[in-house]
C-alpha atoms as a PDB file:
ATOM      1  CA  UNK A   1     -49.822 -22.816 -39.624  1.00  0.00           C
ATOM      2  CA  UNK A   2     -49.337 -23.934 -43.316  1.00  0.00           C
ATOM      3  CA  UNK A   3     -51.739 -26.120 -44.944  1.00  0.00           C
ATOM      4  CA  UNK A   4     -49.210 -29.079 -44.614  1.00  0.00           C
ATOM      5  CA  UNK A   5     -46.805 -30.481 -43.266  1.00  0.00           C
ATOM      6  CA  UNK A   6     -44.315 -32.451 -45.093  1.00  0.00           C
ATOM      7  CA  UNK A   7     -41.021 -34.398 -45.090  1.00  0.00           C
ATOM      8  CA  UNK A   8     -38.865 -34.808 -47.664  1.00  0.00           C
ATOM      9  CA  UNK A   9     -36.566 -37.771 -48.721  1.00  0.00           C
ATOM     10  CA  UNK A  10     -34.135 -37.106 -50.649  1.00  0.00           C
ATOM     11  CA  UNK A  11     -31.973 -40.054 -52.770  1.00  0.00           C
ATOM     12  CA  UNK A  12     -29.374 -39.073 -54.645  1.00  0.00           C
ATOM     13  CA  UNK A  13     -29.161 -40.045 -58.184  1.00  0.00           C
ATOM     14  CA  UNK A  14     -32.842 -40.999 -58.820  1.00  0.00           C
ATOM     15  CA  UNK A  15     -34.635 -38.093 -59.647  1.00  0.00           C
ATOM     16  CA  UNK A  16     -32.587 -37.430 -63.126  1.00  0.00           C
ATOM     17  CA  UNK A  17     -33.150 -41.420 -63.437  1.00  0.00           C
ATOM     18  CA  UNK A  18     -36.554 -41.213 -63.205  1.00  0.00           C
ATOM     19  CA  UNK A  19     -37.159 -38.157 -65.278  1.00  0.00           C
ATOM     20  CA  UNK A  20     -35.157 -40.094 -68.354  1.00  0.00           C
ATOM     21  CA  UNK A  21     -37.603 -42.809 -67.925  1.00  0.00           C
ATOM     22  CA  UNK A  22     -40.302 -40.229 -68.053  1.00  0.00           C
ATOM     23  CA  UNK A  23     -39.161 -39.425 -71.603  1.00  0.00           C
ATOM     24  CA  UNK A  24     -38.113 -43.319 -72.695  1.00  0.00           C
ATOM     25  CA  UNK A  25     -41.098 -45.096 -71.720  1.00  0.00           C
ATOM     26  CA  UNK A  26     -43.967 -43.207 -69.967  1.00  0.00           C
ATOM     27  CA  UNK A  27     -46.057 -46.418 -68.566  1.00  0.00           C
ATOM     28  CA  UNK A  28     -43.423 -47.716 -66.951  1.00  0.00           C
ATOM     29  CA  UNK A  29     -42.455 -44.617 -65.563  1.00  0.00           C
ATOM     30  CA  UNK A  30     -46.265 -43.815 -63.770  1.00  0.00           C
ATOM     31  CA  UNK A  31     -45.564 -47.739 -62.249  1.00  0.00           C
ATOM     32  CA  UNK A  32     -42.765 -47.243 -60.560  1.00  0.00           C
ATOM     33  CA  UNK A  33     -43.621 -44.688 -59.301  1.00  0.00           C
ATOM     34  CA  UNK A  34     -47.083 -46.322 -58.365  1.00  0.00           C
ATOM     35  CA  UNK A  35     -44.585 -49.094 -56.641  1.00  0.00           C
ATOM     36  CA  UNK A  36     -42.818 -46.755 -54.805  1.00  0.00           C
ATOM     37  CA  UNK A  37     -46.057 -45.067 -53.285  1.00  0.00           C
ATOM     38  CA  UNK A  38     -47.782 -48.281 -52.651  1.00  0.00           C
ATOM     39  CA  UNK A  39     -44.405 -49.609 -51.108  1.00  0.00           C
ATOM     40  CA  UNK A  40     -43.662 -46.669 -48.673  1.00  0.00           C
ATOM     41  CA  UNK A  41     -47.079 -47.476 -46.815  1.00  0.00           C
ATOM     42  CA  UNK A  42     -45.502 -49.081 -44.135  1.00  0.00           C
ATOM     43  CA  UNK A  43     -43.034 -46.317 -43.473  1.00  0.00           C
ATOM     44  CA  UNK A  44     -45.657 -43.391 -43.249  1.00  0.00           C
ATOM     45  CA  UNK A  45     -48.051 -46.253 -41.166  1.00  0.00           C
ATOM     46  CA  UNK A  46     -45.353 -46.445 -39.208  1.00  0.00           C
ATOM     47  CA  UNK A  47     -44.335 -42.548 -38.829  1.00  0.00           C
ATOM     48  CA  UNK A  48     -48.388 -42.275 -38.557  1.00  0.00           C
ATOM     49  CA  UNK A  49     -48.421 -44.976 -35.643  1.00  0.00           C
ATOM     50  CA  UNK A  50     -45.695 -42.509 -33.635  1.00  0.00           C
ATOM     51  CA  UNK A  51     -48.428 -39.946 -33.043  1.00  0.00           C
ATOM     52  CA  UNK A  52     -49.299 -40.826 -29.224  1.00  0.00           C
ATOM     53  CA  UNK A  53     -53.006 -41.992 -28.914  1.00  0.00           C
ATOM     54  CA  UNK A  54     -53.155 -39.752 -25.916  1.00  0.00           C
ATOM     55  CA  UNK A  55     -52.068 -35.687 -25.481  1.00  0.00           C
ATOM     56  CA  UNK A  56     -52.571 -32.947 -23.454  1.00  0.00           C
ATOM     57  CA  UNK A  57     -56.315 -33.170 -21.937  1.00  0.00           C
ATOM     58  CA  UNK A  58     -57.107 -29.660 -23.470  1.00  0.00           C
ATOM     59  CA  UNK A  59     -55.817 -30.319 -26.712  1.00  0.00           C
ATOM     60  CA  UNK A  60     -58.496 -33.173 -27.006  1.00  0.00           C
ATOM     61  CA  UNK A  61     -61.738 -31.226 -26.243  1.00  0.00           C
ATOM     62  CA  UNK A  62     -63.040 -28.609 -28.382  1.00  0.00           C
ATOM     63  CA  UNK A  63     -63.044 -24.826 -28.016  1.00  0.00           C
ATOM     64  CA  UNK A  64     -65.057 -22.419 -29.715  1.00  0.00           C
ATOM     65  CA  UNK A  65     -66.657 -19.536 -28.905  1.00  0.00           C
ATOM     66  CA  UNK A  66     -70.523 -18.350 -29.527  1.00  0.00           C
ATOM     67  CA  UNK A  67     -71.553 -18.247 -32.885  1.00  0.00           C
ATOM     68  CA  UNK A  68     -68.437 -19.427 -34.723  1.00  0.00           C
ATOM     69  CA  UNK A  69     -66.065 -22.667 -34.993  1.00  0.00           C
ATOM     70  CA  UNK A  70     -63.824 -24.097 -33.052  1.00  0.00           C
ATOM     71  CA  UNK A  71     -60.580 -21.874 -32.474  1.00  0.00           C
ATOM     72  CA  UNK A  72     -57.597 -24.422 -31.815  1.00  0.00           C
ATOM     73  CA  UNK A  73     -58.045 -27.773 -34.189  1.00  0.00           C
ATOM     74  CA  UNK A  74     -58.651 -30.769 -31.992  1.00  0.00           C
ATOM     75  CA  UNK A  75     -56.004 -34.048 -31.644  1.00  0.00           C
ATOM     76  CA  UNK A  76     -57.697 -36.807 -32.626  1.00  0.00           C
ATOM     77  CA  UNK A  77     -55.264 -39.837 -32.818  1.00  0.00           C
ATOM     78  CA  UNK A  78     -57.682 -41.621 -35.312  1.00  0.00           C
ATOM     79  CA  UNK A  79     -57.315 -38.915 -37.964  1.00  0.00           C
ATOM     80  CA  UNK A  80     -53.648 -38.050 -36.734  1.00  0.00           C
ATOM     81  CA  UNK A  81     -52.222 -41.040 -37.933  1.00  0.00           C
ATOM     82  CA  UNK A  82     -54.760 -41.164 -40.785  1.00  0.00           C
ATOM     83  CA  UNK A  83     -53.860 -38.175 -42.238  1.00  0.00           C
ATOM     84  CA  UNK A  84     -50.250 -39.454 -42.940  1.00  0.00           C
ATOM     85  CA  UNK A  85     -49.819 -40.294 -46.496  1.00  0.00           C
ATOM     86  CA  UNK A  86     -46.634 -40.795 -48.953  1.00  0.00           C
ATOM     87  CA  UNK A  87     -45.986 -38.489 -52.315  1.00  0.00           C
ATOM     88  CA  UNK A  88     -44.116 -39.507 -55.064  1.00  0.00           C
ATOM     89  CA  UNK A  89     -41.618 -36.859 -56.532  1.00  0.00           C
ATOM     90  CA  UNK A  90     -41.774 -32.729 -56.297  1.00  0.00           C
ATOM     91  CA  UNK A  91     -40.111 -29.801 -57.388  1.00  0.00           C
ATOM     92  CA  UNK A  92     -35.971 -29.595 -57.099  1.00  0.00           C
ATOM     93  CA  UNK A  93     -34.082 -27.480 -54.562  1.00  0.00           C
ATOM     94  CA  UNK A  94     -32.048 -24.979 -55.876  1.00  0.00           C
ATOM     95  CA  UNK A  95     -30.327 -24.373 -52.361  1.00  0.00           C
ATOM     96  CA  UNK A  96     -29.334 -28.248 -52.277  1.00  0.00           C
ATOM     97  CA  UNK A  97     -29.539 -29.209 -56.095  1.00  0.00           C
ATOM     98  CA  UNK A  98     -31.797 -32.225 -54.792  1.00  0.00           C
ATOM     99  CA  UNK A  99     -35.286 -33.838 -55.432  1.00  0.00           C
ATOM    100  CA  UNK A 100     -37.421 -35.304 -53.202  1.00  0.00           C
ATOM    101  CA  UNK A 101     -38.228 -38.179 -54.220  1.00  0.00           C
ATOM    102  CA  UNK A 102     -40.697 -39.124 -51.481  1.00  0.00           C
ATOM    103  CA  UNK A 103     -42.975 -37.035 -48.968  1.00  0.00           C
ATOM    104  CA  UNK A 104     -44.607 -37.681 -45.859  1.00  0.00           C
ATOM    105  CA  UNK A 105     -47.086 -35.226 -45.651  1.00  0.00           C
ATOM    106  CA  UNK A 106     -50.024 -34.719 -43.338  1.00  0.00           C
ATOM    107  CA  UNK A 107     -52.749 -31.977 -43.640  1.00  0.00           C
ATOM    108  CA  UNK A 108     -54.469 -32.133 -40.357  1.00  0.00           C
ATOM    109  CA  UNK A 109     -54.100 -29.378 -38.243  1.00  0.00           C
ATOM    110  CA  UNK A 110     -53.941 -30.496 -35.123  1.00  0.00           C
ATOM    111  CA  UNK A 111     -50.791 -33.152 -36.123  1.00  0.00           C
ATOM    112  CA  UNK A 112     -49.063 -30.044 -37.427  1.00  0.00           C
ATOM    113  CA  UNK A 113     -49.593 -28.285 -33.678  1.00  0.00           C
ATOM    114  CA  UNK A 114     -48.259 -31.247 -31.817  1.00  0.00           C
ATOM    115  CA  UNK A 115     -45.373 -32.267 -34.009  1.00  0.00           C
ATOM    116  CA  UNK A 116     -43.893 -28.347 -34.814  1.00  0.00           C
ATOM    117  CA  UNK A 117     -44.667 -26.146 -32.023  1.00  0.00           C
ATOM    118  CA  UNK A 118     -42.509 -24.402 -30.537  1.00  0.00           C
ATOM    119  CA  UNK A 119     -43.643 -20.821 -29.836  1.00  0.00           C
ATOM    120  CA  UNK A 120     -45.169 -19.924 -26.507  1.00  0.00           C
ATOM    121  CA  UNK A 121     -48.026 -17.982 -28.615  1.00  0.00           C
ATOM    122  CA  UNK A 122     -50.967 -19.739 -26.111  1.00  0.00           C
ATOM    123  CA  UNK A 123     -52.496 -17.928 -22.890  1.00  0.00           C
ATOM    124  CA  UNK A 124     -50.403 -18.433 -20.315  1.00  0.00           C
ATOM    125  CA  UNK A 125     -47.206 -19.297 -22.180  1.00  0.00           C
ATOM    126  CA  UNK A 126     -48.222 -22.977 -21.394  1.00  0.00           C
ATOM    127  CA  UNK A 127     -48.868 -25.275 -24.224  1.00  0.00           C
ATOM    128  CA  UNK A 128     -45.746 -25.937 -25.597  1.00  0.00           C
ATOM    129  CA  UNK A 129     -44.119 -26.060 -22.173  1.00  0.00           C
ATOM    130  CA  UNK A 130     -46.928 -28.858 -21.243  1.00  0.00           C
ATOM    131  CA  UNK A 131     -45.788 -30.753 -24.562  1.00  0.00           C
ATOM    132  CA  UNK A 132     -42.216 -30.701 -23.162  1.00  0.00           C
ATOM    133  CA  UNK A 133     -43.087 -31.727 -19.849  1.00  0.00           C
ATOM    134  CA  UNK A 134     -44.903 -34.579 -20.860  1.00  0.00           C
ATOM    135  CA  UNK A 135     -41.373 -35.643 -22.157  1.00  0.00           C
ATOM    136  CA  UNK A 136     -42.656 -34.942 -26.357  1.00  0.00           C
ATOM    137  CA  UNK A 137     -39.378 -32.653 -26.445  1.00  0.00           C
ATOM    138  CA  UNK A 138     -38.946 -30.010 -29.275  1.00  0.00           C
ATOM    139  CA  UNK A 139     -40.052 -30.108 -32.429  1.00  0.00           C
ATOM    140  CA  UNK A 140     -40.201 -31.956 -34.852  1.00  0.00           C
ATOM    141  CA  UNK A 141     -41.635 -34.661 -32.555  1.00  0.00           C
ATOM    142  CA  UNK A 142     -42.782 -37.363 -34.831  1.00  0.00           C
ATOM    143  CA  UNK A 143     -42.620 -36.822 -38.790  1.00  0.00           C
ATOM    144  CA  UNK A 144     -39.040 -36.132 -39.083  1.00  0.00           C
ATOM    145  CA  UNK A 145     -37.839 -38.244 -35.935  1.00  0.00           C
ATOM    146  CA  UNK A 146     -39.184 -41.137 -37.120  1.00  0.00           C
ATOM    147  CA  UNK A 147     -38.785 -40.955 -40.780  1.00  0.00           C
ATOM    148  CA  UNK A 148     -34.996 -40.721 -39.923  1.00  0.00           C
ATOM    149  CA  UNK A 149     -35.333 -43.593 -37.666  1.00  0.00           C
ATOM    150  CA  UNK A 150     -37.127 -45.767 -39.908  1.00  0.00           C
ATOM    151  CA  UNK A 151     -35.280 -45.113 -43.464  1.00  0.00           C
ATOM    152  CA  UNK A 152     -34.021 -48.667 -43.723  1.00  0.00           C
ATOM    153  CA  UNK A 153     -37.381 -49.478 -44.605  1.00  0.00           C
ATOM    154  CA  UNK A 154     -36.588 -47.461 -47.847  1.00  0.00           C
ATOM    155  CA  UNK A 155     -33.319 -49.225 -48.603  1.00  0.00           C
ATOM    156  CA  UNK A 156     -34.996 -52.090 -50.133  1.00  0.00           C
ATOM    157  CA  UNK A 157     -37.133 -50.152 -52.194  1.00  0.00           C
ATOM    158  CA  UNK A 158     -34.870 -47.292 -53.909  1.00  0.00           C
ATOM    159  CA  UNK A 159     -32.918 -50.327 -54.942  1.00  0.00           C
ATOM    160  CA  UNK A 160     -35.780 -52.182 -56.609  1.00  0.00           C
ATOM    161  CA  UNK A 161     -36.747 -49.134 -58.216  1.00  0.00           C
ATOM    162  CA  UNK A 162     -33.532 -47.713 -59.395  1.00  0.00           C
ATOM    163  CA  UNK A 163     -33.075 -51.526 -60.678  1.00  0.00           C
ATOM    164  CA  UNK A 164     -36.032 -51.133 -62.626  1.00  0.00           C
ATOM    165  CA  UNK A 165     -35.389 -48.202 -64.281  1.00  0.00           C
ATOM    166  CA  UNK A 166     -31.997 -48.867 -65.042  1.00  0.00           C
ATOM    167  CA  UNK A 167     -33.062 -51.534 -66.806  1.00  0.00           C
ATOM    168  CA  UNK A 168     -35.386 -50.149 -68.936  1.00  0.00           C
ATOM    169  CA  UNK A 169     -33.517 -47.582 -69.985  1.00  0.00           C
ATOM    170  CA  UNK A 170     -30.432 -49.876 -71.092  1.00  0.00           C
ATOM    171  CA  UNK A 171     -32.986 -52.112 -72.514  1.00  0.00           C
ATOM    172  CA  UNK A 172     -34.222 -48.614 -74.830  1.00  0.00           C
ATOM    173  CA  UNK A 173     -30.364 -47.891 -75.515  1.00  0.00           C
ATOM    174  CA  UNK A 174     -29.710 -51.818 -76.654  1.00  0.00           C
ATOM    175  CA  UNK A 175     -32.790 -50.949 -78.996  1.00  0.00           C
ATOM    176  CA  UNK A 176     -31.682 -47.253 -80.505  1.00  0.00           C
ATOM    177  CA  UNK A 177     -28.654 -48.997 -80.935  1.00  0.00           C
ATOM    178  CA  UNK A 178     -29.504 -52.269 -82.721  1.00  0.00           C
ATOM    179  CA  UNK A 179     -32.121 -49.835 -84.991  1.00  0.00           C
ATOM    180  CA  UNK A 180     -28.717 -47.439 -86.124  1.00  0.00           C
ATOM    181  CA  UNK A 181     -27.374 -50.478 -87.014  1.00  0.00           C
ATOM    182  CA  UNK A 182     -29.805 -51.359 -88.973  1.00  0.00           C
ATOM    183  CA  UNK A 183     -30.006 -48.186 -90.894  1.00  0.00           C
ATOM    184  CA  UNK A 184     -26.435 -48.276 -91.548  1.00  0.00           C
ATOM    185  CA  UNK A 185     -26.375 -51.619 -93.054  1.00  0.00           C
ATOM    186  CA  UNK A 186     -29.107 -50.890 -95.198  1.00  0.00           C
ATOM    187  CA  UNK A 187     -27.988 -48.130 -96.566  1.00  0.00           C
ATOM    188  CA  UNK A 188     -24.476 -50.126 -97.084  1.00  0.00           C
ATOM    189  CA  UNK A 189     -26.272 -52.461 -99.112  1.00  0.00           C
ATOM    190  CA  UNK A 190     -27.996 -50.362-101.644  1.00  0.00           C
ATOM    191  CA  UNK A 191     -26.161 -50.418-104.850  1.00  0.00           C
ATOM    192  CA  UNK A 192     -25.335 -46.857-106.455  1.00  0.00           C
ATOM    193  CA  UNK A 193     -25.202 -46.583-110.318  1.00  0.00           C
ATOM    194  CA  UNK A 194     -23.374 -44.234-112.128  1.00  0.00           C
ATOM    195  CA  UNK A 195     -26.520 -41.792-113.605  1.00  0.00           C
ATOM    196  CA  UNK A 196     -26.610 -38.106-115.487  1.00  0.00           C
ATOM    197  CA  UNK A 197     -26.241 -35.854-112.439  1.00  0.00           C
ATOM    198  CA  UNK A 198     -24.041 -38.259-110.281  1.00  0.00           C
ATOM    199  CA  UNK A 199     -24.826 -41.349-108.219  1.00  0.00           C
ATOM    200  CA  UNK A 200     -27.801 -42.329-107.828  1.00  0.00           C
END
């Protein structure tokens, strides 16, 4: 099992956004994406929430052997849905040409078990076919599902934030503009004199 477990959203057109404000103004750039972690709370809450308070009886209670610690990670729904928490940004996808721009990622173990097994890799082959039969289905059977199924709660804030940036970065163009300008029409208005080696 990997030391995470993540999902990725992926918008179109934002990333490259973002990474021009990066350049263009810095402090704005670390708010909005501040915003956009702060504001995605209620989406992972709400992924987080999906975890069922109650799972298979053995996957509750601890099991270790003499002398060591435990060997199977135990469900807790407290730190289940706990463990939840948003990312802002990561590295881009050369198989898709895409960043994510937000992750859902969870480290605890035993949310990774529930929500991706899919193996029969426990004694008796029974685990995962318990899972099913208690009508949890195939993997992924929370972070994914209900990310998809709750992305209109993003809608609202990709648009604020593209918004923002947008307009800072038109407001830094107006600016480089305006400051060319300037240039120019000083350099229009100095007066060049006729001297030994040339103009002045």
């Amino acid at each position: 099992m990997s030391s995470n477990l993540q999902v990725d959203v992926d918008i179109t057109g934002l990333k490259p956004v973002l990474q021009t404000l990066m350049v263009v103004d810095r402090e704005l750039y670390k708010k909005v994406v501040a915003d956009i972690k702060s504001q995605s709370m209620p989406l992972a809450n709400k992924v987080a929430q999906d975890f069922p308070i109650r799972v298979l009886s053995g996957f509750t209670k601890k099991r270790t052997r003499a002398g060591s610690k435990a060997t199977f990670p135990t469900y807790n729904a407290a730190v289940v849905r706990k463990s939840v928490k948003p990312i802002v940004g990561g590295r881009k996808r050369a198989s898709s040409n895409t960043y994510p721009i937000l992750k859902l990622r969870t480290k605890d173990g035993a949310a990774q078990i529930f929500d991706m097994a899919q193996n029969q890799q426990t004694p008796g082959n029974t685990f995962v076919a318990n899972l099913k039969g208690q009508g949890y289905g195939d993997a992924s059977r929370v972070m994914w599902k209900s990310t998809k199924r709750n992305l209109p709660m993003l809608e609202h804030l990709v648009m604020k934030a593209v918004k923002t940036v947008e307009q800072s970065i038109s407001a830094d163009l107006v600016r480089s503009v305006q400051q060319r300008k300037a240039q120019s029409n000083r350099v229009k208005g100095i007066v060049r004199t006729q001297g030994r080696f040339g103009l002045n």
